[in-house]
PDB file of N, CA and C in Angstrom:
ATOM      1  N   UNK A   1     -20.969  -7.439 -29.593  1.00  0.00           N
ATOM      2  CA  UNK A   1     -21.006  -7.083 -28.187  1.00  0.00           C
ATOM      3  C   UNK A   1     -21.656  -5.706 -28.041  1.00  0.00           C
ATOM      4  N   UNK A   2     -22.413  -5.456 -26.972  1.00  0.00           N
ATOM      5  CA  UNK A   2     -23.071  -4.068 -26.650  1.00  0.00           C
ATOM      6  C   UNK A   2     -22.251  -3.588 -26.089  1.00  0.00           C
ATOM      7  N   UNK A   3     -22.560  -1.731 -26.627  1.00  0.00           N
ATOM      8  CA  UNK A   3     -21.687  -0.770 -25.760  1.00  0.00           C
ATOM      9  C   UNK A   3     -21.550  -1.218 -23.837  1.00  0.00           C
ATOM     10  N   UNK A   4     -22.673  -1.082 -23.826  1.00  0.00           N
ATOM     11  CA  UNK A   4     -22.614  -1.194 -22.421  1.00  0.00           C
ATOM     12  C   UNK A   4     -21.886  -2.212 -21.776  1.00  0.00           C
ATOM     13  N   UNK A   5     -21.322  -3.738 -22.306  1.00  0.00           N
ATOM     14  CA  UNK A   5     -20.418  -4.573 -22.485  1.00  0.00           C
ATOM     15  C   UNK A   5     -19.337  -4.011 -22.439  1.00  0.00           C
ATOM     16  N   UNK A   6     -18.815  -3.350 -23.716  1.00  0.00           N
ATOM     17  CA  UNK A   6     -17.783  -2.869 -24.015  1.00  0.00           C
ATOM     18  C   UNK A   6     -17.074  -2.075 -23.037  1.00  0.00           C
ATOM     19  N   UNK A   7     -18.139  -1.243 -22.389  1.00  0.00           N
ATOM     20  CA  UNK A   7     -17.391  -0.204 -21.642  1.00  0.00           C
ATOM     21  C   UNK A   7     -17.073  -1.293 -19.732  1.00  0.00           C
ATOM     22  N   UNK A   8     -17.907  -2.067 -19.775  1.00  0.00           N
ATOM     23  CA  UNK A   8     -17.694  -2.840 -18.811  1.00  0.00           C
ATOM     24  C   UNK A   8     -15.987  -3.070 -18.898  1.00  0.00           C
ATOM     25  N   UNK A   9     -15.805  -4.091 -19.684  1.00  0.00           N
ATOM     26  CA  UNK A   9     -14.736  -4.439 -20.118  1.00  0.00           C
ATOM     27  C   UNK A   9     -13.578  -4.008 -19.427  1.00  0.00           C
ATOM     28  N   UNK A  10     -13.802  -2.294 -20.498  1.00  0.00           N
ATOM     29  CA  UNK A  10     -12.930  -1.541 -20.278  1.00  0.00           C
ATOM     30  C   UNK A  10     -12.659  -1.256 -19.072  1.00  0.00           C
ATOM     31  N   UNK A  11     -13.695  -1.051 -18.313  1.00  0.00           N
ATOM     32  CA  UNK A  11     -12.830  -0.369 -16.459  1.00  0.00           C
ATOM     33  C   UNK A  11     -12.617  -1.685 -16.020  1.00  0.00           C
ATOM     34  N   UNK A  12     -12.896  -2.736 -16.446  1.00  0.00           N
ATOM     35  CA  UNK A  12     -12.183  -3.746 -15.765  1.00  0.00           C
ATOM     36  C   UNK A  12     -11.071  -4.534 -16.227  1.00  0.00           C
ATOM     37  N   UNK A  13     -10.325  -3.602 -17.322  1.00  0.00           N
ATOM     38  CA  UNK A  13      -9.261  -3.550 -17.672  1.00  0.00           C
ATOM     39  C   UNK A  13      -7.549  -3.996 -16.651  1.00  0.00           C
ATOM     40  N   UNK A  14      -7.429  -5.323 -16.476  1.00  0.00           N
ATOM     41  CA  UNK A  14      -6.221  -5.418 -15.344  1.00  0.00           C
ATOM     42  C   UNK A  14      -5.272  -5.748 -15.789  1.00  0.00           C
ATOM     43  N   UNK A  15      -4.878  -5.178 -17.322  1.00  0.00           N
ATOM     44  CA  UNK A  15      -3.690  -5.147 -17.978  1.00  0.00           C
ATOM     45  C   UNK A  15      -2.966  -3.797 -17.092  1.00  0.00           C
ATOM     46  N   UNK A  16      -1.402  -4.129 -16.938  1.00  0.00           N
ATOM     47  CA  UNK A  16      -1.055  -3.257 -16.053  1.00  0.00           C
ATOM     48  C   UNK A  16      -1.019  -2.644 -14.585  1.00  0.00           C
ATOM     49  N   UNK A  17      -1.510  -3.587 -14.143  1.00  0.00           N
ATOM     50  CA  UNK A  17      -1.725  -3.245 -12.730  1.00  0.00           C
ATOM     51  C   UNK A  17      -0.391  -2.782 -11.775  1.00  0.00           C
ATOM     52  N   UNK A  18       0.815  -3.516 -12.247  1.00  0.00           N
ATOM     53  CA  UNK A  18       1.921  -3.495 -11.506  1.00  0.00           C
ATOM     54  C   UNK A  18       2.295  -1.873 -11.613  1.00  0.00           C
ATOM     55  N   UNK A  19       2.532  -1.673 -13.356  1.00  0.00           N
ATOM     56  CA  UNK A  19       2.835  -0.056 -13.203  1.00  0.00           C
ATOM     57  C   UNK A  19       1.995   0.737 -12.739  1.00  0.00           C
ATOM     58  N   UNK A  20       0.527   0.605 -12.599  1.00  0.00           N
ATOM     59  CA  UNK A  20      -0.441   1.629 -11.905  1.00  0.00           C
ATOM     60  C   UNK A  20      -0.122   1.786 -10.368  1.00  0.00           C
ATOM     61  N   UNK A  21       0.278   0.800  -9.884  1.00  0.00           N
ATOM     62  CA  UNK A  21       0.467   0.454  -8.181  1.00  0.00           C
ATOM     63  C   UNK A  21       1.791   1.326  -8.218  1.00  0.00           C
ATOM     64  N   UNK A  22       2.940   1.039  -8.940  1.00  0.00           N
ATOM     65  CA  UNK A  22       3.832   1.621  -8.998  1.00  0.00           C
ATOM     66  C   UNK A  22       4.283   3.064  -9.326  1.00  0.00           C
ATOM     67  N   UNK A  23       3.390   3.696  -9.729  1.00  0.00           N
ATOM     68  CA  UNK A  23       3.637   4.859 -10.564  1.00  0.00           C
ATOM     69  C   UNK A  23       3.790   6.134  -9.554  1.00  0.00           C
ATOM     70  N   UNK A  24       4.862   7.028  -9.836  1.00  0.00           N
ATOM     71  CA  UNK A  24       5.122   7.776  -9.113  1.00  0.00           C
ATOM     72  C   UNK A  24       4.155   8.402  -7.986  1.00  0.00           C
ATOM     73  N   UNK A  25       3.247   9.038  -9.281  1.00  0.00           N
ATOM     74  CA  UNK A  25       2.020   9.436  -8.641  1.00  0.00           C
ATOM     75  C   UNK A  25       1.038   9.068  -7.358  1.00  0.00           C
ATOM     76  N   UNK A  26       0.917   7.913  -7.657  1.00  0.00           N
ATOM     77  CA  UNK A  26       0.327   6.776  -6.776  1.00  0.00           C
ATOM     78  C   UNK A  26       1.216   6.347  -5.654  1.00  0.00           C
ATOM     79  N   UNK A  27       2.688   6.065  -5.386  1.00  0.00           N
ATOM     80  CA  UNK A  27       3.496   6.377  -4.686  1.00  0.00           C
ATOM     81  C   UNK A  27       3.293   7.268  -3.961  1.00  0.00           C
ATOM     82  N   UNK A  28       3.336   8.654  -4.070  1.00  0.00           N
ATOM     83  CA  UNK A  28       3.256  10.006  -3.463  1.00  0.00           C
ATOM     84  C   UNK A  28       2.036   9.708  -2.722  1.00  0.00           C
ATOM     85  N   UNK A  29       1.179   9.736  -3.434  1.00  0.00           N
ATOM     86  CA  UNK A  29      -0.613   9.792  -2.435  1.00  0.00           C
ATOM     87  C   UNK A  29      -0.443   8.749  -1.949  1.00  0.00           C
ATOM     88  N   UNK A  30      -0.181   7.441  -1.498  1.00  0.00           N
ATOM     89  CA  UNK A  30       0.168   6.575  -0.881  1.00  0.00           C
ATOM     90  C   UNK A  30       1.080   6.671   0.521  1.00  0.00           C
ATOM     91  N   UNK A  31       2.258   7.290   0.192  1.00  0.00           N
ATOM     92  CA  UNK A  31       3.279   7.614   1.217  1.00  0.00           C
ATOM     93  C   UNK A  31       2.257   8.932   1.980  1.00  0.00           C
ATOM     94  N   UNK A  32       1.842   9.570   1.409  1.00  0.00           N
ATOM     95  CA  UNK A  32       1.013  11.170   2.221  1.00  0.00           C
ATOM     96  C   UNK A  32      -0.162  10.299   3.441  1.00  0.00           C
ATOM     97  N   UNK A  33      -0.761   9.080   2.360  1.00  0.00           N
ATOM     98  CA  UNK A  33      -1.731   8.349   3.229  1.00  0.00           C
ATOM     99  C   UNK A  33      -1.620   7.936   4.411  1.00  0.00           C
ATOM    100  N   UNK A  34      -0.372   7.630   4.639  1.00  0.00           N
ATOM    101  CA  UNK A  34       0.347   6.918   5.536  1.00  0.00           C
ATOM    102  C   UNK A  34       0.935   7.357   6.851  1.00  0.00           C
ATOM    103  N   UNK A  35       1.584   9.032   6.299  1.00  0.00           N
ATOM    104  CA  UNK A  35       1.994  10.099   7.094  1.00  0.00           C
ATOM    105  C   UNK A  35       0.530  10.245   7.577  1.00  0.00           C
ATOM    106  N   UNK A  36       0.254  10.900   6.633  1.00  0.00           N
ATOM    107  CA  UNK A  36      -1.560  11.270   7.834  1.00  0.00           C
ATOM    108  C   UNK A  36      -1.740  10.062   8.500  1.00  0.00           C
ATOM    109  N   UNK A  37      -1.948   8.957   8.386  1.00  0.00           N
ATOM    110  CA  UNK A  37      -2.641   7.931   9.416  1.00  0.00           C
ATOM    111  C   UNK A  37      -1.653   7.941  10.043  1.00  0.00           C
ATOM    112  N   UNK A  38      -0.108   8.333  10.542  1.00  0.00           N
ATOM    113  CA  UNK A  38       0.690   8.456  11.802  1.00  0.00           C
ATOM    114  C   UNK A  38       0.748   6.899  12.023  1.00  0.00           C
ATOM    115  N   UNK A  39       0.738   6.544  13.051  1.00  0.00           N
ATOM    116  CA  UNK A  39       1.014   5.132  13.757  1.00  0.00           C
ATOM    117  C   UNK A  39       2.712   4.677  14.238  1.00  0.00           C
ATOM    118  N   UNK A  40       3.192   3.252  14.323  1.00  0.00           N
ATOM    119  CA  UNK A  40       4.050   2.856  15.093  1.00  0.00           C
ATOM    120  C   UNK A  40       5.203   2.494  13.675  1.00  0.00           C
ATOM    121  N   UNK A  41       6.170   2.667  14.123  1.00  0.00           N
ATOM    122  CA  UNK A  41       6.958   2.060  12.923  1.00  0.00           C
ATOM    123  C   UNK A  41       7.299   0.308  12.976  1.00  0.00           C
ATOM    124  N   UNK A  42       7.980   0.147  12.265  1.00  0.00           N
ATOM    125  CA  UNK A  42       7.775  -1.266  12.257  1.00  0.00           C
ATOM    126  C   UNK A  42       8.793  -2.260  12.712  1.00  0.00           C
ATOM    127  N   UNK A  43       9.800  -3.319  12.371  1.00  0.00           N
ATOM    128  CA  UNK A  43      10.639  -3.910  12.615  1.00  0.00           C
ATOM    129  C   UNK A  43      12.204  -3.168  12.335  1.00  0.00           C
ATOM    130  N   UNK A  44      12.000  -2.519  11.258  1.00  0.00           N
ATOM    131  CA  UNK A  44      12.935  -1.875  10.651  1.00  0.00           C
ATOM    132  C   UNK A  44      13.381  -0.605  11.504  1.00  0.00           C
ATOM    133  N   UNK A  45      12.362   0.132  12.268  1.00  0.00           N
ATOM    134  CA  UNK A  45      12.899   1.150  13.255  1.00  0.00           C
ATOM    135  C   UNK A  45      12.573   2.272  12.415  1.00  0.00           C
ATOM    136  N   UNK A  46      11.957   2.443  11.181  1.00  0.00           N
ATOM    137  CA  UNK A  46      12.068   3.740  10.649  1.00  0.00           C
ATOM    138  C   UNK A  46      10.389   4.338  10.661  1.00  0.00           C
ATOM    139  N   UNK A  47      10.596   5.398  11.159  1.00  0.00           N
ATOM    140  CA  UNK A  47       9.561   6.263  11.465  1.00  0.00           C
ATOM    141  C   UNK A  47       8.372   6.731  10.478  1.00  0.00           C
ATOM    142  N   UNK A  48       7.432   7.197  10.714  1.00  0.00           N
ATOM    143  CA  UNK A  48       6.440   7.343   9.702  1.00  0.00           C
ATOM    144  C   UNK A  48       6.829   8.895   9.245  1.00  0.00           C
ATOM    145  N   UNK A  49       7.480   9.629   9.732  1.00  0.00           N
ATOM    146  CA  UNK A  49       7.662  10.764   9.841  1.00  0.00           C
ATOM    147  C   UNK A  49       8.992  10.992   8.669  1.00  0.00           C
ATOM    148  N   UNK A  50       9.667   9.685   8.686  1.00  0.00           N
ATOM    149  CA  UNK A  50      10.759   9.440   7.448  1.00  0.00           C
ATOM    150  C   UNK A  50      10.605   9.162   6.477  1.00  0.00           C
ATOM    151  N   UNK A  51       9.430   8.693   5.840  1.00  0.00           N
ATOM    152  CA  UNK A  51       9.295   7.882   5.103  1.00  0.00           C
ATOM    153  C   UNK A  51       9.081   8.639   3.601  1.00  0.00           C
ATOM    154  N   UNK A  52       8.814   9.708   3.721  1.00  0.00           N
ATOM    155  CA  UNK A  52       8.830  10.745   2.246  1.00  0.00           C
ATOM    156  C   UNK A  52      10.263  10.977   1.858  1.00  0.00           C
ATOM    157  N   UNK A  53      11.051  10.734   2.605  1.00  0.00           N
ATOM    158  CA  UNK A  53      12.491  11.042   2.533  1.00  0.00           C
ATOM    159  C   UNK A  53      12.976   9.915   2.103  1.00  0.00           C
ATOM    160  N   UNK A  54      12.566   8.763   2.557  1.00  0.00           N
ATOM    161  CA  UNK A  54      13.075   7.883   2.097  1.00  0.00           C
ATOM    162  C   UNK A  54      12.982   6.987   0.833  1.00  0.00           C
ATOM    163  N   UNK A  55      11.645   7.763   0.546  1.00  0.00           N
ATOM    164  CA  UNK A  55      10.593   7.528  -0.663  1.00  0.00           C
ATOM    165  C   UNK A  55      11.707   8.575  -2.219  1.00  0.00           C
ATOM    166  N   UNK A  56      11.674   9.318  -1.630  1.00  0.00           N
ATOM    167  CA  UNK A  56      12.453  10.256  -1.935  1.00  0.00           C
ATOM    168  C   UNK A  56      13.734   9.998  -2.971  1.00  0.00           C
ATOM    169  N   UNK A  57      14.613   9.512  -2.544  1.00  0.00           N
ATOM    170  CA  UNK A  57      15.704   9.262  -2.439  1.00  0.00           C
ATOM    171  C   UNK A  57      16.066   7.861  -2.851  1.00  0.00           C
ATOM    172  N   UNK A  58      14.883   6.794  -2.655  1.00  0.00           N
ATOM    173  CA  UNK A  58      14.777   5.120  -2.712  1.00  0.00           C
ATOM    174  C   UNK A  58      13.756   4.309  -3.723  1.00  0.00           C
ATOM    175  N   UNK A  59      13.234   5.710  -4.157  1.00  0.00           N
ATOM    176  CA  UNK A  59      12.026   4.839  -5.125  1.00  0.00           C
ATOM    177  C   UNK A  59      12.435   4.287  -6.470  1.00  0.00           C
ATOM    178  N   UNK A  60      13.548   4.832  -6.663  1.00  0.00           N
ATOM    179  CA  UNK A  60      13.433   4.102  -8.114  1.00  0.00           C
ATOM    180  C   UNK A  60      14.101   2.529  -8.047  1.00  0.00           C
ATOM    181  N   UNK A  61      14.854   2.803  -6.783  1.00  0.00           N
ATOM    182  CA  UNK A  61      15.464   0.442  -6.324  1.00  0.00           C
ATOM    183  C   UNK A  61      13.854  -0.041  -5.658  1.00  0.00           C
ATOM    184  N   UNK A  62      13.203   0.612  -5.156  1.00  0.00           N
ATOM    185  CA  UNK A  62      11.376   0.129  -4.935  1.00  0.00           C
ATOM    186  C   UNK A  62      11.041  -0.424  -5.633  1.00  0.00           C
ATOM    187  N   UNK A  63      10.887   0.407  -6.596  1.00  0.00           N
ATOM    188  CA  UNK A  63      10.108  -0.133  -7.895  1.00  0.00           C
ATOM    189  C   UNK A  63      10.932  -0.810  -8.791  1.00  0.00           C
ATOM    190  N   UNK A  64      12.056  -0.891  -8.806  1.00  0.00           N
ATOM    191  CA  UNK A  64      12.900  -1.920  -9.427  1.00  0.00           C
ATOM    192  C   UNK A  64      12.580  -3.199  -8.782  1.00  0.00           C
ATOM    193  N   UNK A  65      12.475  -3.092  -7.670  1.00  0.00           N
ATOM    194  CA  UNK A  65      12.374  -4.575  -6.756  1.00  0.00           C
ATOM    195  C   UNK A  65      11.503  -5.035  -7.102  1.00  0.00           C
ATOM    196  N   UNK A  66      10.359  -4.196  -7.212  1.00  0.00           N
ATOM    197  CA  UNK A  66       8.896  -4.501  -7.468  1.00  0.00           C
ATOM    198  C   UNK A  66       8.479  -5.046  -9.081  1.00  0.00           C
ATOM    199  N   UNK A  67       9.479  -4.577  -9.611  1.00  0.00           N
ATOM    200  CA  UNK A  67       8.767  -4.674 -10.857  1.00  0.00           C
ATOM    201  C   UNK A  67       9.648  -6.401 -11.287  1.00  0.00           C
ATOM    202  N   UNK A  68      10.840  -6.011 -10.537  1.00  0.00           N
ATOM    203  CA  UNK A  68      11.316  -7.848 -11.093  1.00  0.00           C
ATOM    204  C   UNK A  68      11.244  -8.942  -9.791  1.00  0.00           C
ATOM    205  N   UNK A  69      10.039  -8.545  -9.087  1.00  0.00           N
ATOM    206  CA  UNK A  69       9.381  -9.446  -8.430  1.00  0.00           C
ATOM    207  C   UNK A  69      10.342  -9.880  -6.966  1.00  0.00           C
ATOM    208  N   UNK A  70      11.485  -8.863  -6.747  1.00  0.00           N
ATOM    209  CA  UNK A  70      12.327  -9.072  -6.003  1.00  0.00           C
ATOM    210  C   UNK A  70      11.926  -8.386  -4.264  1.00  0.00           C
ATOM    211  N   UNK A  71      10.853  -7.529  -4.347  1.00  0.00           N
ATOM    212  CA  UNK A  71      10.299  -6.846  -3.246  1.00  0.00           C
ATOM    213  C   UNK A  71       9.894  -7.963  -1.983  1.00  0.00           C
ATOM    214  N   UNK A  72      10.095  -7.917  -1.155  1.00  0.00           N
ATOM    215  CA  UNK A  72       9.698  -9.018  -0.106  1.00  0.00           C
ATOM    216  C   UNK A  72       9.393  -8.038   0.710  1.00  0.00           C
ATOM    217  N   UNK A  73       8.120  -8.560   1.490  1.00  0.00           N
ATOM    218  CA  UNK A  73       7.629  -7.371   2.517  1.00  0.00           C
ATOM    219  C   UNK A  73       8.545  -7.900   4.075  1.00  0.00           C
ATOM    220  N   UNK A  74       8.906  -6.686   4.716  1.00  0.00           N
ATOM    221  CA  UNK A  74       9.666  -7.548   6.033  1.00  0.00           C
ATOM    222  C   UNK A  74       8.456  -8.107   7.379  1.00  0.00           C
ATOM    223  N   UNK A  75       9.321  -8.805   8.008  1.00  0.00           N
ATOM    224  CA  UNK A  75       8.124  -9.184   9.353  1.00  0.00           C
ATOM    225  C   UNK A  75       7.543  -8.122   9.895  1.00  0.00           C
ATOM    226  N   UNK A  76       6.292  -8.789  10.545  1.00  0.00           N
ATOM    227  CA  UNK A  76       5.461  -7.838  11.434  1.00  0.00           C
ATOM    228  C   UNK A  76       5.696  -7.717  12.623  1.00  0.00           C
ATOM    229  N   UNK A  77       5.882  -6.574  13.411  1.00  0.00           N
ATOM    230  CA  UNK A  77       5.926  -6.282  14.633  1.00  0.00           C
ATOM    231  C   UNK A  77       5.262  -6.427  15.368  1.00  0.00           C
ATOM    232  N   UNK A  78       4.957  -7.465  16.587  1.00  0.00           N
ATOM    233  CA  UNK A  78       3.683  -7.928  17.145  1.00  0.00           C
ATOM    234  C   UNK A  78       4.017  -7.356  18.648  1.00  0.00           C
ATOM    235  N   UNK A  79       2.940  -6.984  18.919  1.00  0.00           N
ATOM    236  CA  UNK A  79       2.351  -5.773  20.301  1.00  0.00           C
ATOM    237  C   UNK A  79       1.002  -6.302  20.512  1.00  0.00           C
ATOM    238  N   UNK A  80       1.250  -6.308  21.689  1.00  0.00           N
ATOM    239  CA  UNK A  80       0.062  -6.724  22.426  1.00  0.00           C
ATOM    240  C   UNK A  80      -0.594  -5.831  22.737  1.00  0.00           C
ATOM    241  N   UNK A  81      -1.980  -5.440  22.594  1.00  0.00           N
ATOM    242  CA  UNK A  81      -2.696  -4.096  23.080  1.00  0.00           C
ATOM    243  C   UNK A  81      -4.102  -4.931  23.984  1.00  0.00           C
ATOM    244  N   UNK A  82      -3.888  -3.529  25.244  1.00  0.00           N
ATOM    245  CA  UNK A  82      -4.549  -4.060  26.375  1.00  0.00           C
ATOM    246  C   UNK A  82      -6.230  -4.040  25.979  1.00  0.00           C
ATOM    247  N   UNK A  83      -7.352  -4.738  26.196  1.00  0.00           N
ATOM    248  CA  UNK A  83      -8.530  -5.098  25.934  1.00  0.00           C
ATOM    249  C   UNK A  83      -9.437  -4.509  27.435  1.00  0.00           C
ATOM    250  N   UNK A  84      -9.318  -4.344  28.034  1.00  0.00           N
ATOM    251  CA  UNK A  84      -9.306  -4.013  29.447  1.00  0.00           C
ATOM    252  C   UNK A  84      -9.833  -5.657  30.051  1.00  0.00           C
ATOM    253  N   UNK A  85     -10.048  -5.342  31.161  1.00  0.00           N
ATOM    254  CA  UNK A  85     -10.103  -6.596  32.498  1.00  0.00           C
ATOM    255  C   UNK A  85      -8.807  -7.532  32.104  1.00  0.00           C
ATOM    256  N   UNK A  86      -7.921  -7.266  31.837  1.00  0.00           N
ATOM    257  CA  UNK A  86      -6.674  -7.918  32.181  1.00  0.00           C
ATOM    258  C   UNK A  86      -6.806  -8.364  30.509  1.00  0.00           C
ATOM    259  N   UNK A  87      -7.400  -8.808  29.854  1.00  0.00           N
ATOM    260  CA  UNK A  87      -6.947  -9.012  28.416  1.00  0.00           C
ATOM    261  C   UNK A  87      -6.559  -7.863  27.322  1.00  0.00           C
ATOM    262  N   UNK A  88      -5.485  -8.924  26.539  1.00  0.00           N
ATOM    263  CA  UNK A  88      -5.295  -8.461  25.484  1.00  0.00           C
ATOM    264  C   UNK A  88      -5.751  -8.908  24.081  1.00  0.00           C
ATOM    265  N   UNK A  89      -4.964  -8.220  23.299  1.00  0.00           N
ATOM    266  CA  UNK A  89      -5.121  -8.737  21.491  1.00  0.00           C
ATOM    267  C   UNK A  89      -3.769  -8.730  21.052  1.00  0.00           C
ATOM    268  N   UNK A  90      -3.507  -9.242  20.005  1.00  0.00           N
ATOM    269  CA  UNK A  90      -2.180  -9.495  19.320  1.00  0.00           C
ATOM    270  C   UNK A  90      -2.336  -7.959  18.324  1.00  0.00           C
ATOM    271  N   UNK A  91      -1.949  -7.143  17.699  1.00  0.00           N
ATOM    272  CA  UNK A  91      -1.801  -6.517  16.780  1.00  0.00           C
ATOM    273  C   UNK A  91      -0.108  -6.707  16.172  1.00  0.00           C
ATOM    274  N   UNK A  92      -0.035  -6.970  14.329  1.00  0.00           N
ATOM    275  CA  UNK A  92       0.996  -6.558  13.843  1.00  0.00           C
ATOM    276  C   UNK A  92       1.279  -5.481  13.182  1.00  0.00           C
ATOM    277  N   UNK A  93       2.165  -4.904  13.203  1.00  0.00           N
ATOM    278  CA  UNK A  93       2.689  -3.608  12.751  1.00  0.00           C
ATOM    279  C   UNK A  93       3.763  -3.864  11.817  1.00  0.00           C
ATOM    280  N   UNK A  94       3.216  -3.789  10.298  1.00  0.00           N
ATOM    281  CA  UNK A  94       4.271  -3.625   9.432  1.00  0.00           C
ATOM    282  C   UNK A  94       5.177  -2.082   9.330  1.00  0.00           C
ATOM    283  N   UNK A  95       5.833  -2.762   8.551  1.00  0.00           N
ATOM    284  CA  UNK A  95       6.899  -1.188   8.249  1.00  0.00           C
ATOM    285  C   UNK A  95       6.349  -0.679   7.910  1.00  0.00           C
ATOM    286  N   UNK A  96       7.053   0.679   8.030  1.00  0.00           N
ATOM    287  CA  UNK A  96       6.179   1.811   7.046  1.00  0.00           C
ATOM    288  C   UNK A  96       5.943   1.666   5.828  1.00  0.00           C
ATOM    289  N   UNK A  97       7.084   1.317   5.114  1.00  0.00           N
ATOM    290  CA  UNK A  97       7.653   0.883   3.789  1.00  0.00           C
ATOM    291  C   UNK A  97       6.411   0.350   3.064  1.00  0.00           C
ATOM    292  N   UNK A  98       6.330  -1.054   3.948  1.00  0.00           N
ATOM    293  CA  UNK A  98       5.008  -2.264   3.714  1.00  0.00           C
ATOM    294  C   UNK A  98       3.464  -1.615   3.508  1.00  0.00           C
ATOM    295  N   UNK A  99       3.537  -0.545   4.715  1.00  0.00           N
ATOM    296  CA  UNK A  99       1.933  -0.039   4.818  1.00  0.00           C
ATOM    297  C   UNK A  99       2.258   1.049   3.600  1.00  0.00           C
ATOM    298  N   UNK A 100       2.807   1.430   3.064  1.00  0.00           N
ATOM    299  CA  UNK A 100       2.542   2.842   1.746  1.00  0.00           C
ATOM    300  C   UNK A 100       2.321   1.652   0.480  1.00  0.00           C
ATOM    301  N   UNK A 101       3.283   0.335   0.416  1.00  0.00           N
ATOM    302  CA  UNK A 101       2.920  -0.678  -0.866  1.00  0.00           C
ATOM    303  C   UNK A 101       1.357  -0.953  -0.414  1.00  0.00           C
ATOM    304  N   UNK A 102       1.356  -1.416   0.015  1.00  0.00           N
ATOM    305  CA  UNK A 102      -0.151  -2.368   0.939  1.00  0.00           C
ATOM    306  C   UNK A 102      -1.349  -1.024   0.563  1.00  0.00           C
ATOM    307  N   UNK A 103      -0.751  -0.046   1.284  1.00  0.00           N
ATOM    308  CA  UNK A 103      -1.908   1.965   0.856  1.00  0.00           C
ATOM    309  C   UNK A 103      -1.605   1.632  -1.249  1.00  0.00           C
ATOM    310  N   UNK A 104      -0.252   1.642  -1.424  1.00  0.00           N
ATOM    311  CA  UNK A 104      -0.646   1.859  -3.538  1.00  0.00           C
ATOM    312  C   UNK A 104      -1.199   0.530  -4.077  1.00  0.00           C
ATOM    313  N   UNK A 105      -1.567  -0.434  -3.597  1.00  0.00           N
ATOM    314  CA  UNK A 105      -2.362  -1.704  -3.962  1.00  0.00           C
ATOM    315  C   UNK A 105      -3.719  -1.155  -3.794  1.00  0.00           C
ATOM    316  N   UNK A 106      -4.063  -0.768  -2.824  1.00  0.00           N
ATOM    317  CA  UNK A 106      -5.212  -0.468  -1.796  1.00  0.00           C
ATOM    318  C   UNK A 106      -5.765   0.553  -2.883  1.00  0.00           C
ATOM    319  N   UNK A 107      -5.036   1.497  -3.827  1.00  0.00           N
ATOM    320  CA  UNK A 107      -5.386   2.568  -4.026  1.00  0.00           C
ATOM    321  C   UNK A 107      -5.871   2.139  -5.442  1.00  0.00           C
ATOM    322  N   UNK A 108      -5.274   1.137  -6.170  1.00  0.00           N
ATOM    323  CA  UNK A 108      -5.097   1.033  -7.532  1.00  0.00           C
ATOM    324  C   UNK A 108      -6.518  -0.046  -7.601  1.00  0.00           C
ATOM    325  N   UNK A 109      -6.527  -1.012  -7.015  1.00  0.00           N
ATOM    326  CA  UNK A 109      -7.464  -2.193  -6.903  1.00  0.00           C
ATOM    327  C   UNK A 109      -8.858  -1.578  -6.562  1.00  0.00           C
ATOM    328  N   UNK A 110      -8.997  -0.362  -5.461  1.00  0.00           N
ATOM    329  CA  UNK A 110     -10.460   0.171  -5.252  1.00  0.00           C
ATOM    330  C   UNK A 110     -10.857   0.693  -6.690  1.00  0.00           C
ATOM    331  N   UNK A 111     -10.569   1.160  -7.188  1.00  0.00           N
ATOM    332  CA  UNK A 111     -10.803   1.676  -8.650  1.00  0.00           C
ATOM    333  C   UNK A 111     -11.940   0.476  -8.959  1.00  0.00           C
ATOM    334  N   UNK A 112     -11.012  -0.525  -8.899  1.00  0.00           N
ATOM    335  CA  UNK A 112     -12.276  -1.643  -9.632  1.00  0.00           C
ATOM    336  C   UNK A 112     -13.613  -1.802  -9.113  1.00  0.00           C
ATOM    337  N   UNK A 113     -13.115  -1.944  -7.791  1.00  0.00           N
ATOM    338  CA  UNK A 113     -14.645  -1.943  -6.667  1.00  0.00           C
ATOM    339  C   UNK A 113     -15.631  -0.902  -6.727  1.00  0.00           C
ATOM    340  N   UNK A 114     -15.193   0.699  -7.222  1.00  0.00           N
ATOM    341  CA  UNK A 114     -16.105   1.557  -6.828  1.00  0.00           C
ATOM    342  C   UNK A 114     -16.600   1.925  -8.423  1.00  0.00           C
ATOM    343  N   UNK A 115     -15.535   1.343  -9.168  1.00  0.00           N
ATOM    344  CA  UNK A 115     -16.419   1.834 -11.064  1.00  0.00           C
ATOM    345  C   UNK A 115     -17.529   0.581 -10.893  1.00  0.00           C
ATOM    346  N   UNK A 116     -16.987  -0.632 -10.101  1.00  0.00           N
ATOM    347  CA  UNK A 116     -18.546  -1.515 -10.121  1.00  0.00           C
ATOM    348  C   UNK A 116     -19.609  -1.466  -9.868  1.00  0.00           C
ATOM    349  N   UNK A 117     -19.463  -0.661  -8.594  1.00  0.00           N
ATOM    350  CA  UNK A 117     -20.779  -0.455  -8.358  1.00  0.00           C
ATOM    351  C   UNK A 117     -21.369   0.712  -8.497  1.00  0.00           C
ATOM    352  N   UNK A 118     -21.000   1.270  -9.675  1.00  0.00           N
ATOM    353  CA  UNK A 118     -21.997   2.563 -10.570  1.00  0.00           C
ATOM    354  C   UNK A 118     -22.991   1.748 -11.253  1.00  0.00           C
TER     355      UNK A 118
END
């Protein structure tokens, strides 16, 4: 096999993905992602403004859930947003919770997309 093979390979390495999504680190910049993008909270009632605290204090039953496949994301909060001349659109609003997993997927998986197209 050629280097240039080889190293392919390697960044497309998807042994591990669960602990990369999971990893503290990635957690943190995930939950920060989330605070900055602000928005609506979700079914659950808990605020975007809570959610480092709760991260805080809750991550290690998270990632327990997560890691023995026990994590279930909760329902979406559906709001209608006005379109003007009398229409609307449906939008759902997950939890916060949901949008920081959904942001450390988001974060771990681009890796692949952007070493590709070097």
């Amino acid at each position: 096999m050629k280097m240039k093979e080889t190293m392919k390979k390697r960044k497309r390495d998807t042994s591990h993905l669960i602990e990369r999504v999971l990893h503290p680190s990635n957690l943190t910049l995930a939950c920060k992602e989330v605070v900055q993008n602000k928005g609506a909270g979700g079914v659950d009632g808990m605020k975007v403004s809570e959610l480092k605290a709760h991260l805080d204090s809750h991550s290690n039953q998270l990632v327990k859930q997560a890691m023995e496949m026990q994590y279930l994301p909760q329902p979406i909060r559906g709001k209608d947003i006005s379109k003007g001349g009398g229409k609307t659109r449906p939008l759902g609003i997950p939890t916060v919770i949901d949008r920081m997993m959904q942001q450390a997927v988001a974060r771990v998986v681009m890796m692949f997309y952007e070493s590709s197209s070097k």
